[in-house]
PDB file of N, CA and C in Angstrom:
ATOM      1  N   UNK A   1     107.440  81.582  86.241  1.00  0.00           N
ATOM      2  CA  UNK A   1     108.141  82.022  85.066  1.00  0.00           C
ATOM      3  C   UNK A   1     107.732  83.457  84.754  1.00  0.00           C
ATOM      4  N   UNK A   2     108.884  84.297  84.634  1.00  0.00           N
ATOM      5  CA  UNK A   2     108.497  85.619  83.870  1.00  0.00           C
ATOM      6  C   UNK A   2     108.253  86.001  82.689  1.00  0.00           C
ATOM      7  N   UNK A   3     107.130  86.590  82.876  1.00  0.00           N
ATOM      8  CA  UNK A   3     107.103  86.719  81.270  1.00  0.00           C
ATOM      9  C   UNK A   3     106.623  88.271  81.414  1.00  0.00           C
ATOM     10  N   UNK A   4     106.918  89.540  79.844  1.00  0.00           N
ATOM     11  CA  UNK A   4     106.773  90.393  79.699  1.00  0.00           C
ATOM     12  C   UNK A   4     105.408  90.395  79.343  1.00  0.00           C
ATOM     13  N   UNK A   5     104.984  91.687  79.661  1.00  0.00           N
ATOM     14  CA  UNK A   5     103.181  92.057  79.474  1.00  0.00           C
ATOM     15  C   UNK A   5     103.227  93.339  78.887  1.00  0.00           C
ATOM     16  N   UNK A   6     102.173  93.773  78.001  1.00  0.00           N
ATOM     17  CA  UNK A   6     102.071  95.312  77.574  1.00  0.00           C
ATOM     18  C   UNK A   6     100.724  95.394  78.451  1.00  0.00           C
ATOM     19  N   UNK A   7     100.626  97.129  78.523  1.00  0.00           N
ATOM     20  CA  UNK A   7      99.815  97.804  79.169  1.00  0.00           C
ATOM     21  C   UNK A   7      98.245  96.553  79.337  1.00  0.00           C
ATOM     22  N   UNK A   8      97.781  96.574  78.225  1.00  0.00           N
ATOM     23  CA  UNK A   8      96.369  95.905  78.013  1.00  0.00           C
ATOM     24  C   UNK A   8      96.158  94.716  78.906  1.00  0.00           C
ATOM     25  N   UNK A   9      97.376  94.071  78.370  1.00  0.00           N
ATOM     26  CA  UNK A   9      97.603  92.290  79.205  1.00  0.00           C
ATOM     27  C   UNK A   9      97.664  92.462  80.238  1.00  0.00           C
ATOM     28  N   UNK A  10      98.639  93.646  80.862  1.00  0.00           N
ATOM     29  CA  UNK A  10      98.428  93.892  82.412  1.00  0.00           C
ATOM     30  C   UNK A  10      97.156  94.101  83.064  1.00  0.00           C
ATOM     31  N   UNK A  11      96.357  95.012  82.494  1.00  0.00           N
ATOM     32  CA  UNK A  11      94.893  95.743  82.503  1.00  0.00           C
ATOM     33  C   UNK A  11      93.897  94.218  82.826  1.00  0.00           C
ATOM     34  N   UNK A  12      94.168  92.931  81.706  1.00  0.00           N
ATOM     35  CA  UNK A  12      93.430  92.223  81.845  1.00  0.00           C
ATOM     36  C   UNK A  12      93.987  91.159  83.112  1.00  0.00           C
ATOM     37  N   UNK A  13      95.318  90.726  83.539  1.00  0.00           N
ATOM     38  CA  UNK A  13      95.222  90.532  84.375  1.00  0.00           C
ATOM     39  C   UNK A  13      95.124  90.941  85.712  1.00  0.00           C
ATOM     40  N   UNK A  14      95.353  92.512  86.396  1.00  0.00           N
ATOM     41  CA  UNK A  14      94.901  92.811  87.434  1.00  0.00           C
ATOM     42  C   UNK A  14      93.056  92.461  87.175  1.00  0.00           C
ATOM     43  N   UNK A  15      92.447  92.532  86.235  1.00  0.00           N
ATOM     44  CA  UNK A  15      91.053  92.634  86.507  1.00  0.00           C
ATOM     45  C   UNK A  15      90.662  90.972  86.723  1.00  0.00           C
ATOM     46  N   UNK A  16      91.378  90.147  86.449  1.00  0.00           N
ATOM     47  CA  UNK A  16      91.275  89.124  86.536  1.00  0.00           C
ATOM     48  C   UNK A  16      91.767  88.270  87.767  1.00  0.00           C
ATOM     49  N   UNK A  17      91.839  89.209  88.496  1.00  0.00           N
ATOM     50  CA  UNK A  17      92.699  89.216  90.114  1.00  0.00           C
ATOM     51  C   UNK A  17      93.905  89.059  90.124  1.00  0.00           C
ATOM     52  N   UNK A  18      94.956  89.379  89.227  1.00  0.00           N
ATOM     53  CA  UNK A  18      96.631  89.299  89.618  1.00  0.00           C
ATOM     54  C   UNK A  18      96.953  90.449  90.687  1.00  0.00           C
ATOM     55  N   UNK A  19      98.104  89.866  91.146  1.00  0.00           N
ATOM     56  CA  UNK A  19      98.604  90.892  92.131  1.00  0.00           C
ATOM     57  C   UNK A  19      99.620  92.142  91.549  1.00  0.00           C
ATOM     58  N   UNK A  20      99.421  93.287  91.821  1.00  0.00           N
ATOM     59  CA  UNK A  20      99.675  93.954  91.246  1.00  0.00           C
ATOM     60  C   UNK A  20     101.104  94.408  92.056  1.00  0.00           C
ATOM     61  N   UNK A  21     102.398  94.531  92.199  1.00  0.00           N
ATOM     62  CA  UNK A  21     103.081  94.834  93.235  1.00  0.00           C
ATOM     63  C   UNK A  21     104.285  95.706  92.509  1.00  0.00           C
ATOM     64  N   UNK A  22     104.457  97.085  93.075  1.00  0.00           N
ATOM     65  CA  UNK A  22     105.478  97.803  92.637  1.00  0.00           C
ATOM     66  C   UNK A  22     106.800  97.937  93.358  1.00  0.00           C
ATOM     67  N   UNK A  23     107.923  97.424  92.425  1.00  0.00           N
ATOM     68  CA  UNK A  23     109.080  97.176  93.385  1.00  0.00           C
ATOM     69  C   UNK A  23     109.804  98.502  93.314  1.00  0.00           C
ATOM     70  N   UNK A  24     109.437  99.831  93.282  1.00  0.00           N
ATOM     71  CA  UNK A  24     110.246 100.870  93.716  1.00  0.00           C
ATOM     72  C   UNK A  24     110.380 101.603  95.015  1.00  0.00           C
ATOM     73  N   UNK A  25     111.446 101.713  95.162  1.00  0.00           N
ATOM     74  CA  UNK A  25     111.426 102.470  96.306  1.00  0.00           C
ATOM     75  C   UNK A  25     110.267 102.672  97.276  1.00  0.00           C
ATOM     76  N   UNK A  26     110.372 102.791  98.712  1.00  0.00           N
ATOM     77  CA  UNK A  26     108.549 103.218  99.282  1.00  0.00           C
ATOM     78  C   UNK A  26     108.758 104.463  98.769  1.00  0.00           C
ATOM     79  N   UNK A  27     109.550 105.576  99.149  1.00  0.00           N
ATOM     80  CA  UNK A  27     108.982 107.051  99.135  1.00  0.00           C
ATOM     81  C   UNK A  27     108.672 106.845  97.930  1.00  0.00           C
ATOM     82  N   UNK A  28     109.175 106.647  96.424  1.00  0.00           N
ATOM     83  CA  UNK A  28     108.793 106.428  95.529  1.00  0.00           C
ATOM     84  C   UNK A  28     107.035 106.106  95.131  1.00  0.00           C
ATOM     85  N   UNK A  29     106.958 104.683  95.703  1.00  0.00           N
ATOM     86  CA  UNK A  29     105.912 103.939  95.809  1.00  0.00           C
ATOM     87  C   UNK A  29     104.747 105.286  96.689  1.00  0.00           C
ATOM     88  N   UNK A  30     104.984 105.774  97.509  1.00  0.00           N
ATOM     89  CA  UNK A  30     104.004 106.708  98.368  1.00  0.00           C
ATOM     90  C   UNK A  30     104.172 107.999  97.391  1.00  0.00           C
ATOM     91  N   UNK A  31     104.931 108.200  96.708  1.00  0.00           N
ATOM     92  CA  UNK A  31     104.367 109.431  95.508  1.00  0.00           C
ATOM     93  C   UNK A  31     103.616 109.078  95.057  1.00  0.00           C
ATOM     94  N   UNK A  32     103.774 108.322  94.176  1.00  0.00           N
ATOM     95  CA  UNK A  32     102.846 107.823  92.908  1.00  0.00           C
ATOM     96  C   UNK A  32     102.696 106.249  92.839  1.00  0.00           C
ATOM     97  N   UNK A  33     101.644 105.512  92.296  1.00  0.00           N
ATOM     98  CA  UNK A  33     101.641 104.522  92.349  1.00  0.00           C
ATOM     99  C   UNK A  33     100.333 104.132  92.247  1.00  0.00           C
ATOM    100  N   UNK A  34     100.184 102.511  90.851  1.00  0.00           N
ATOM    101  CA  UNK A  34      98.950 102.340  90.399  1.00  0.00           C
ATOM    102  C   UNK A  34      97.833 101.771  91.458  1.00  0.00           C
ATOM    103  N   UNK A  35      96.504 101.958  91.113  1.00  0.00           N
ATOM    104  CA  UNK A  35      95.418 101.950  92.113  1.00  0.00           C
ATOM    105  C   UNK A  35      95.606 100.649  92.424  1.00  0.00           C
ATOM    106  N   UNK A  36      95.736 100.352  93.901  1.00  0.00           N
ATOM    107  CA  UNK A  36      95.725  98.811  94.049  1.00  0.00           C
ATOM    108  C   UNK A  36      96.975  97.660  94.341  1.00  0.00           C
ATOM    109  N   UNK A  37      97.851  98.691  93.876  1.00  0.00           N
ATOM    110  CA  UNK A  37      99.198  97.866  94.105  1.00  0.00           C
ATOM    111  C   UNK A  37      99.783  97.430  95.741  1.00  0.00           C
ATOM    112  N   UNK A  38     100.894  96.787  95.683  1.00  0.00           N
ATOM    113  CA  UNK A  38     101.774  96.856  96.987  1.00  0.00           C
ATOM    114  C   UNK A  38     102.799  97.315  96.631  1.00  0.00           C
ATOM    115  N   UNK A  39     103.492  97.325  97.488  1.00  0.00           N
ATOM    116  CA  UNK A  39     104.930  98.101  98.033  1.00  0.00           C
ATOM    117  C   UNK A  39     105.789  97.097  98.070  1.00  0.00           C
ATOM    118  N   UNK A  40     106.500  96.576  96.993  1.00  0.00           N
ATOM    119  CA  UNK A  40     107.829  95.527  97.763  1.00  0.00           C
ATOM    120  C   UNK A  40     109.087  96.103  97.213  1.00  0.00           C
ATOM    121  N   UNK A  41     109.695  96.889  97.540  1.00  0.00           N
ATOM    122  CA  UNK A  41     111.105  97.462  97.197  1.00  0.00           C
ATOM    123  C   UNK A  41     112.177  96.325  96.746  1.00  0.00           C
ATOM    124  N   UNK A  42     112.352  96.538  95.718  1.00  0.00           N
ATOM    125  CA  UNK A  42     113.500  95.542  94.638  1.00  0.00           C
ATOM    126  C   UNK A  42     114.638  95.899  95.814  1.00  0.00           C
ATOM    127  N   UNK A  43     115.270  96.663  95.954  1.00  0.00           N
ATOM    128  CA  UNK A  43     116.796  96.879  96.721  1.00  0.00           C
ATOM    129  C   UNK A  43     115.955  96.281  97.886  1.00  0.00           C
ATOM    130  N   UNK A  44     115.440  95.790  98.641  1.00  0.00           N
ATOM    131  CA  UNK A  44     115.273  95.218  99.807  1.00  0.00           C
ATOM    132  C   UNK A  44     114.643  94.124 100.107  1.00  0.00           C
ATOM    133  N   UNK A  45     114.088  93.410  98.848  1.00  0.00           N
ATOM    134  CA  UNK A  45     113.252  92.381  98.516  1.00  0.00           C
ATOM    135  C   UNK A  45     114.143  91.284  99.212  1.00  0.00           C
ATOM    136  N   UNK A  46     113.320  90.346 100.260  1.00  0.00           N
ATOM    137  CA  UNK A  46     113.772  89.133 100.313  1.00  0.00           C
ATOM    138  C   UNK A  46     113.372  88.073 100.071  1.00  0.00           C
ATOM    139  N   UNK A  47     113.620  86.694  99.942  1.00  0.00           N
ATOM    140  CA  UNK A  47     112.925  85.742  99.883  1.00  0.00           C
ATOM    141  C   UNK A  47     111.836  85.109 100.165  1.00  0.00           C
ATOM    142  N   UNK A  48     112.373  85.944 102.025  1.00  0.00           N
ATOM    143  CA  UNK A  48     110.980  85.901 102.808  1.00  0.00           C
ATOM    144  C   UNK A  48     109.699  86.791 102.285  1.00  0.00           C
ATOM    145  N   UNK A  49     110.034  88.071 101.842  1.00  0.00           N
ATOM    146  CA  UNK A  49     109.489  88.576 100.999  1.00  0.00           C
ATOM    147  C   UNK A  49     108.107  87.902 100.101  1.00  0.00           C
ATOM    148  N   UNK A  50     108.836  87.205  99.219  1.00  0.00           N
ATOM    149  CA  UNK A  50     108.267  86.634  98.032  1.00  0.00           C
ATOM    150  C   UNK A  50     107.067  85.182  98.419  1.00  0.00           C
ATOM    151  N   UNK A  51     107.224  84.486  99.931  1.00  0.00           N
ATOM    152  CA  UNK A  51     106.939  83.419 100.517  1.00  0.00           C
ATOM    153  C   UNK A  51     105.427  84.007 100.618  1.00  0.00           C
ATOM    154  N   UNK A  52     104.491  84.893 100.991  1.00  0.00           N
ATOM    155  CA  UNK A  52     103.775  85.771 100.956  1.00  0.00           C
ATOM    156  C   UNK A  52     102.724  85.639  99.850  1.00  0.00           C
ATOM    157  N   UNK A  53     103.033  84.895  98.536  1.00  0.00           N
ATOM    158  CA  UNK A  53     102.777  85.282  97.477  1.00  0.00           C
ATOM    159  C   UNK A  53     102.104  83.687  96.925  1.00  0.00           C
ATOM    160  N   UNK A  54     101.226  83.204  96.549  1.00  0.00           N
ATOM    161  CA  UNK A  54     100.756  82.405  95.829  1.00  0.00           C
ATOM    162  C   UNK A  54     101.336  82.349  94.335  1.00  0.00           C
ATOM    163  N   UNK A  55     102.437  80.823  94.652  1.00  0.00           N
ATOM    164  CA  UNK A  55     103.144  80.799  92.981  1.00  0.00           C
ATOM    165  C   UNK A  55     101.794  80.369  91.998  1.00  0.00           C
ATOM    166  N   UNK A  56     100.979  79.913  92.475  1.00  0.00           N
ATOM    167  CA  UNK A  56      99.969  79.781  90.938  1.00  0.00           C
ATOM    168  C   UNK A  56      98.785  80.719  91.145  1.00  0.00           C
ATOM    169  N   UNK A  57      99.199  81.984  91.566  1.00  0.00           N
ATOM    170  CA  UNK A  57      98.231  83.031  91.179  1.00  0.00           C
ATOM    171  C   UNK A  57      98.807  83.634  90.774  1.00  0.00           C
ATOM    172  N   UNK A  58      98.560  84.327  89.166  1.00  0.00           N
ATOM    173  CA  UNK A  58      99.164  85.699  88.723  1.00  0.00           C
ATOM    174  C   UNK A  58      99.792  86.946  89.371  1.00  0.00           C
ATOM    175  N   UNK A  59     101.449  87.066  89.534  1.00  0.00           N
ATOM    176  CA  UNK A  59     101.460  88.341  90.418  1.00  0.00           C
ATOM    177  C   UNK A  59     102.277  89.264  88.884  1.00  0.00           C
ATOM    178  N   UNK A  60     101.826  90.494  88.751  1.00  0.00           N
ATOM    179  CA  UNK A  60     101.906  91.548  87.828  1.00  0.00           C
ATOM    180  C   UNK A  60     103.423  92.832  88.855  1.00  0.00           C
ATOM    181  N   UNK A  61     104.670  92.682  88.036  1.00  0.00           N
ATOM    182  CA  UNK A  61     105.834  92.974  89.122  1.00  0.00           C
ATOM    183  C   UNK A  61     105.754  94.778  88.006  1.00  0.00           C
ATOM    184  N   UNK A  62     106.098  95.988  88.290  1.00  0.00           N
ATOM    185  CA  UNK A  62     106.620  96.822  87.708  1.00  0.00           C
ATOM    186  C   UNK A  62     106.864  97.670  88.529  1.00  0.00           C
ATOM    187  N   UNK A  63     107.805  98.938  87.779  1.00  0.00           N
ATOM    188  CA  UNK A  63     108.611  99.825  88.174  1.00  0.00           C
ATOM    189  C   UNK A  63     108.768 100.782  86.827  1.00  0.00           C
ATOM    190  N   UNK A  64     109.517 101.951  87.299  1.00  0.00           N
ATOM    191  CA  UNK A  64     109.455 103.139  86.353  1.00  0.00           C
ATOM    192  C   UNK A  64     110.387 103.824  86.610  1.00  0.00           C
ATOM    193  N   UNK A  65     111.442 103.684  85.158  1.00  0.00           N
ATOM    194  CA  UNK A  65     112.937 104.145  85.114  1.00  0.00           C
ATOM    195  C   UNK A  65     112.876 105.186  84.327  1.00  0.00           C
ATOM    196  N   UNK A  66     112.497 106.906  85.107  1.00  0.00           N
ATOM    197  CA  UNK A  66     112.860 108.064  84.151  1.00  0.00           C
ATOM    198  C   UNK A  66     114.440 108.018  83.494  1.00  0.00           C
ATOM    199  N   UNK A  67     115.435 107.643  83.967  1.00  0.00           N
ATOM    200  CA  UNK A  67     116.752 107.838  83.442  1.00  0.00           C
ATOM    201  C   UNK A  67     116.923 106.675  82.649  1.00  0.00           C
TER     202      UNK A  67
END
């Protein structure tokens, strides 16, 4: 289930071992991007993708929309 997080909540769950994974773009993702994260590009994300991922461990999803 998704649920929204502010900065802090995020803060406490990466330290609490969530997965931290940024779905923008790679070149995007290889500019900038928080300490620790992965790379899973939303426009290319697959299912298989997501199989990868432990559903009962915390995974922490974001991205960053200047426009």
């Amino acid at each position: 289930m998704a649920t929204r997080v502010d900065i802090d909540r995020m803060l406490e769950l990466v330290g609490d071992g969530a997965v931290l994974v940024d779905v923008l773009p790679s070149a995007l993702f290889e500019e900038v991007h928080l300490p620790g994260a992965r790379s899973l590009p939303l426009a290319t994300m697959t299912r298989a993708d997501l199989e990868e991922y432990d559903r009962g461990h915390p995974i922490v999803l974001y991205c960053f929309d200047q426009h």
